[in-house]
C-alpha atoms as a PDB file:
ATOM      1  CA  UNK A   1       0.000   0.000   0.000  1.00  0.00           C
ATOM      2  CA  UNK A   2       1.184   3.452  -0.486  1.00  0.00           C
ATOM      3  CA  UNK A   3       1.126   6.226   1.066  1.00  0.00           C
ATOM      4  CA  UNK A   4       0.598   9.762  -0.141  1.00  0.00           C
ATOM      5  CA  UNK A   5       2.105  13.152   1.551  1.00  0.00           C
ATOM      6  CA  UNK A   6       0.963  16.250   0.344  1.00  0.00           C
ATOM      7  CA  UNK A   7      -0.553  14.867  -2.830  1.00  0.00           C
ATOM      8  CA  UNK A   8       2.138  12.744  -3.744  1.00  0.00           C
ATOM      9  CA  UNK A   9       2.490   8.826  -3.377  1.00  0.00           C
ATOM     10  CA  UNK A  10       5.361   7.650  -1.772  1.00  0.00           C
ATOM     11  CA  UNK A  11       6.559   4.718  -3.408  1.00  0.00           C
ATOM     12  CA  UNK A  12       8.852   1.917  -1.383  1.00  0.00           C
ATOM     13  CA  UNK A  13      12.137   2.920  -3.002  1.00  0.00           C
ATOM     14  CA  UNK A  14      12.022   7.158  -3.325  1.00  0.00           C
ATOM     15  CA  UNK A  15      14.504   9.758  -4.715  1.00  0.00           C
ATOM     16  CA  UNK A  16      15.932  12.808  -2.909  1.00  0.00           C
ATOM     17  CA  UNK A  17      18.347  15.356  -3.997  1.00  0.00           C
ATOM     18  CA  UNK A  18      19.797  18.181  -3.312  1.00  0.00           C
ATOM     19  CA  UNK A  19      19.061  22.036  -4.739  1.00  0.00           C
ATOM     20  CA  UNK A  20      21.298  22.140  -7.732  1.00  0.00           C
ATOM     21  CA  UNK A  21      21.167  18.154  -8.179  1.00  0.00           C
ATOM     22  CA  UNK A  22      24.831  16.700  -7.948  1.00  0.00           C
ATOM     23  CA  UNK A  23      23.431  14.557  -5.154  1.00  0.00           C
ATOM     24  CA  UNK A  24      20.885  12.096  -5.378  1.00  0.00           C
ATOM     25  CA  UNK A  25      20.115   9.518  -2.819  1.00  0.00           C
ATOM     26  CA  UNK A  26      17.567   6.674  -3.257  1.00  0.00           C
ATOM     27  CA  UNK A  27      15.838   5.998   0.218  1.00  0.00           C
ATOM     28  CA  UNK A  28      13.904   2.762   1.131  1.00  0.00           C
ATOM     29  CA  UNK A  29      10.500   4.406   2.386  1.00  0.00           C
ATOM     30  CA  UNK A  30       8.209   1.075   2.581  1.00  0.00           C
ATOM     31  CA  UNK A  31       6.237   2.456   5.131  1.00  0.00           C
ATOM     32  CA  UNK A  32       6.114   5.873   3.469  1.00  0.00           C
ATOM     33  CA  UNK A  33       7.521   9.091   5.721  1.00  0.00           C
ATOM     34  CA  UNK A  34       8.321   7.816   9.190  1.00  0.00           C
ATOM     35  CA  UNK A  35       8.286  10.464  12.432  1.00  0.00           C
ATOM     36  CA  UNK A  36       8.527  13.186  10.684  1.00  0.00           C
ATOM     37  CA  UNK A  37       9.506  16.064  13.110  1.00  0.00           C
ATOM     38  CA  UNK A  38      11.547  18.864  13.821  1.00  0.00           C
ATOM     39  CA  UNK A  39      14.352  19.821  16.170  1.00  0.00           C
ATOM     40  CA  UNK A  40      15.561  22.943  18.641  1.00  0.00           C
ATOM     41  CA  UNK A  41      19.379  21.764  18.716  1.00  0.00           C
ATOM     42  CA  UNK A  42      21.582  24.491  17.555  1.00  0.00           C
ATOM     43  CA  UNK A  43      22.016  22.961  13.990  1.00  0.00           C
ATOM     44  CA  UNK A  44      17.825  22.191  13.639  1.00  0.00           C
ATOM     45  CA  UNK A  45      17.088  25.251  14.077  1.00  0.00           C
ATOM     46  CA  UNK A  46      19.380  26.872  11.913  1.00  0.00           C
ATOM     47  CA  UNK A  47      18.477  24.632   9.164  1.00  0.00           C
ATOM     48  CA  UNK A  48      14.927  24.625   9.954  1.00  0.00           C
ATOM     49  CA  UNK A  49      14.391  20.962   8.284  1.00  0.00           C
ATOM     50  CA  UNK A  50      11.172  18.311   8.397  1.00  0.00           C
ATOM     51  CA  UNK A  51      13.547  15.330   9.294  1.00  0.00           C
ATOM     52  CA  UNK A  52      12.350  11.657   9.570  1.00  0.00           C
ATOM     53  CA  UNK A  53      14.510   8.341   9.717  1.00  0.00           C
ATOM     54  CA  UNK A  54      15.065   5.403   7.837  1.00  0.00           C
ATOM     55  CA  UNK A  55      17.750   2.788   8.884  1.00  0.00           C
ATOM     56  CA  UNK A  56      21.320   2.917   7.691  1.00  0.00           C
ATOM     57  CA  UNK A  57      20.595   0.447   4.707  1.00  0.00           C
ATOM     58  CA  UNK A  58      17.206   3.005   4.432  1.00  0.00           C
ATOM     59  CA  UNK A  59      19.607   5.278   2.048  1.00  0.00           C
ATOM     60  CA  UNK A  60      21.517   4.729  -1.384  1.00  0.00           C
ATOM     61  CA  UNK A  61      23.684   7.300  -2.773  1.00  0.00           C
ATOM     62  CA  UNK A  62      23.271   7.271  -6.315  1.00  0.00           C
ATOM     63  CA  UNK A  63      25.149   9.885  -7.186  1.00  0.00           C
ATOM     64  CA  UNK A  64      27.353  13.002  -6.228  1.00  0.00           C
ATOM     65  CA  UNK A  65      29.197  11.323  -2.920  1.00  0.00           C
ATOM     66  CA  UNK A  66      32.195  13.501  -3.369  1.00  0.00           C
ATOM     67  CA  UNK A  67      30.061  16.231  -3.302  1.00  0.00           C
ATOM     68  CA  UNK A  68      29.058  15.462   0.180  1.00  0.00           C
ATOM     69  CA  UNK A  69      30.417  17.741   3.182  1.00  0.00           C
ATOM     70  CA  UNK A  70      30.262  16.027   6.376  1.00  0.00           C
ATOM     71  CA  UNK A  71      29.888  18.885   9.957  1.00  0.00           C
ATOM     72  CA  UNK A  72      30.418  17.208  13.308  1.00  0.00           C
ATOM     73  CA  UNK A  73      30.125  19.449  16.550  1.00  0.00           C
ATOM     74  CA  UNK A  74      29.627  19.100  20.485  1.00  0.00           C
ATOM     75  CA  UNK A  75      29.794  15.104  20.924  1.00  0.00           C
ATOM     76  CA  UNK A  76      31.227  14.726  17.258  1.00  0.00           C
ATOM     77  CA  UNK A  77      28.560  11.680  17.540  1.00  0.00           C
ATOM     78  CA  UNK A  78      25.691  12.666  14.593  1.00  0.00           C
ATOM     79  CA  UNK A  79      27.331  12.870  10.815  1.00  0.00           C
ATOM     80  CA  UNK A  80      25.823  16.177   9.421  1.00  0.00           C
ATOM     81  CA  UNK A  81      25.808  15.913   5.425  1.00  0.00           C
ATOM     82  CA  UNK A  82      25.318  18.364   3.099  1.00  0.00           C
ATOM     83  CA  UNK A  83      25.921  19.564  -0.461  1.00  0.00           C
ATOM     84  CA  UNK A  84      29.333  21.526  -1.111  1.00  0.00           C
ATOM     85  CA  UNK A  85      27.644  23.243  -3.811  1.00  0.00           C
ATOM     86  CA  UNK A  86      24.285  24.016  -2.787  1.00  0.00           C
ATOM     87  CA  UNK A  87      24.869  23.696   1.070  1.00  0.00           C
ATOM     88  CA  UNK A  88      21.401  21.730   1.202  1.00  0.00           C
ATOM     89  CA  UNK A  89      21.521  19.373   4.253  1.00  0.00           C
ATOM     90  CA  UNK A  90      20.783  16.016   2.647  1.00  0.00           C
ATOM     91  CA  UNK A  91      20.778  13.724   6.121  1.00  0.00           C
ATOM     92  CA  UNK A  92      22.553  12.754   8.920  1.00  0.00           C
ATOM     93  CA  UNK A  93      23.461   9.838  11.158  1.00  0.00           C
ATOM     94  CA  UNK A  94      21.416  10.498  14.631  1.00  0.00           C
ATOM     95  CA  UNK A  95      23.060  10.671  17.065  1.00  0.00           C
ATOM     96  CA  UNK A  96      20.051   9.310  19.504  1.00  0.00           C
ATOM     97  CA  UNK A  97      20.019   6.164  17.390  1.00  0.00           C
ATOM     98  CA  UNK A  98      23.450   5.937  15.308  1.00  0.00           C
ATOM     99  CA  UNK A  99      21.564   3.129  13.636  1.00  0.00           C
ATOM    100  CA  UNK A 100      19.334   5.245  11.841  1.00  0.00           C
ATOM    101  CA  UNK A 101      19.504   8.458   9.283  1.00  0.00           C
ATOM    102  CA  UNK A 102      17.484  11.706   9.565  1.00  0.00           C
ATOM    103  CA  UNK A 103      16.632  12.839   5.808  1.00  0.00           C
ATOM    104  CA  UNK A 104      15.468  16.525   4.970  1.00  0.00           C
ATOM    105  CA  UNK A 105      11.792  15.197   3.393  1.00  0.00           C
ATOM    106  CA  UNK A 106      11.915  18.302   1.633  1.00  0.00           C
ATOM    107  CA  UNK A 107      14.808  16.812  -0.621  1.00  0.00           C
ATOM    108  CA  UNK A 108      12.317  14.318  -1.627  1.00  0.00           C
ATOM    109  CA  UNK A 109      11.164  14.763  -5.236  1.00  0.00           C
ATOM    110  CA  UNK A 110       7.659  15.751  -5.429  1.00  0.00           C
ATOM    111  CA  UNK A 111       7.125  16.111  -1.688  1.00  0.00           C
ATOM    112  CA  UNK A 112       6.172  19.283   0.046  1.00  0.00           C
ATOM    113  CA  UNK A 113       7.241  18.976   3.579  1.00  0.00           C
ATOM    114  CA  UNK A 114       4.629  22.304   4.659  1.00  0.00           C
ATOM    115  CA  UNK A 115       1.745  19.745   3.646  1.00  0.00           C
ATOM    116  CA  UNK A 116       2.307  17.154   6.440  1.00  0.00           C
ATOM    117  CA  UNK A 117       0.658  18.213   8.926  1.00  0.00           C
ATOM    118  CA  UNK A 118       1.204  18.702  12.943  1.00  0.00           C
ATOM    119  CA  UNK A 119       4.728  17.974  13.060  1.00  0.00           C
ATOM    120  CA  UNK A 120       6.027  17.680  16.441  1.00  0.00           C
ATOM    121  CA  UNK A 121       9.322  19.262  17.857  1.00  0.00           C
ATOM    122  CA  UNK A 122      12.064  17.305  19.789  1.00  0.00           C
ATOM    123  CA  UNK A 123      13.591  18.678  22.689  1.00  0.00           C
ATOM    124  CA  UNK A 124      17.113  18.442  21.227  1.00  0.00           C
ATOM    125  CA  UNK A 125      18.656  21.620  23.464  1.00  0.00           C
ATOM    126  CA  UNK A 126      18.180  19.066  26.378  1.00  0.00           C
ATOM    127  CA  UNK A 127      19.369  15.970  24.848  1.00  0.00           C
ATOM    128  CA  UNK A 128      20.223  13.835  26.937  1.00  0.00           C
ATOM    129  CA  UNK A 129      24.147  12.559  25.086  1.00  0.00           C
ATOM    130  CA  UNK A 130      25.048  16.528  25.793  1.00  0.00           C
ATOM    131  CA  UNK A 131      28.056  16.941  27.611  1.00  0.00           C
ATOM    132  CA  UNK A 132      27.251  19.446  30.857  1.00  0.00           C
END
């Protein structure tokens, strides 16, 4: 069964890319778009992303790897990606579940991200991995 975001179906295997294109990641969305949320971390809200997961083996790069930037900070544990020639955030590797990647849904082709509606907020100034 699919299921449809904003007027869009999400199939089981979906693209996502960056602005100007040079990466393009194929992401294993069987169950559609999973938690979607946002964050109040330092980075979140700076980048101001709709950010759901999908397991490690949840994401493909199909192109434009060595365009990829990778941005660490505070525990160094999360793996920020994003574009070196847009500067679109692509994913990352959480750090509350290193098993997992956050995607930006609004890389996703044909997916508006405003359209999901009531999109919860996680608490990630008080994380808990923070150092104190």
């Amino acid at each position: 069964m699919l299921k449809e975001i904003g007027g869009v179906q999400i199939q089981p295997k979906h693209r996502a890319s960056c602005h100007c294109g040079s990466v393009v990641l194929e992401l294993s969305l069987p169950d559609g778009v999973v938690d979607p949320r946002r964050c109040n971390c330092s980075i979140c809200r700076r980048k101001g992303a709709v950010v759901a997961s999908v397991p490690l083996s949840g994401i493909r790069i199909l192109q434009g790897a060595e365009h990829l930037k990778l941005y660490q900070f505070n525990t160094f544990t999360a793996k920020h990606y994003f574009c070196s020639n847009c500067g679109i955030y692509t994913h990352h590797q959480r750090r509350s579940n290193p098993n997992e990647y956050g995607y930006n849904v609004g890389c996703l082709e044909g997916v508006d991200p405003f359209a999901i509606a009531d999109i919860p907020t996680s608490d990630g100034v008080n994380h808990p991995a923070d150092r104190h």
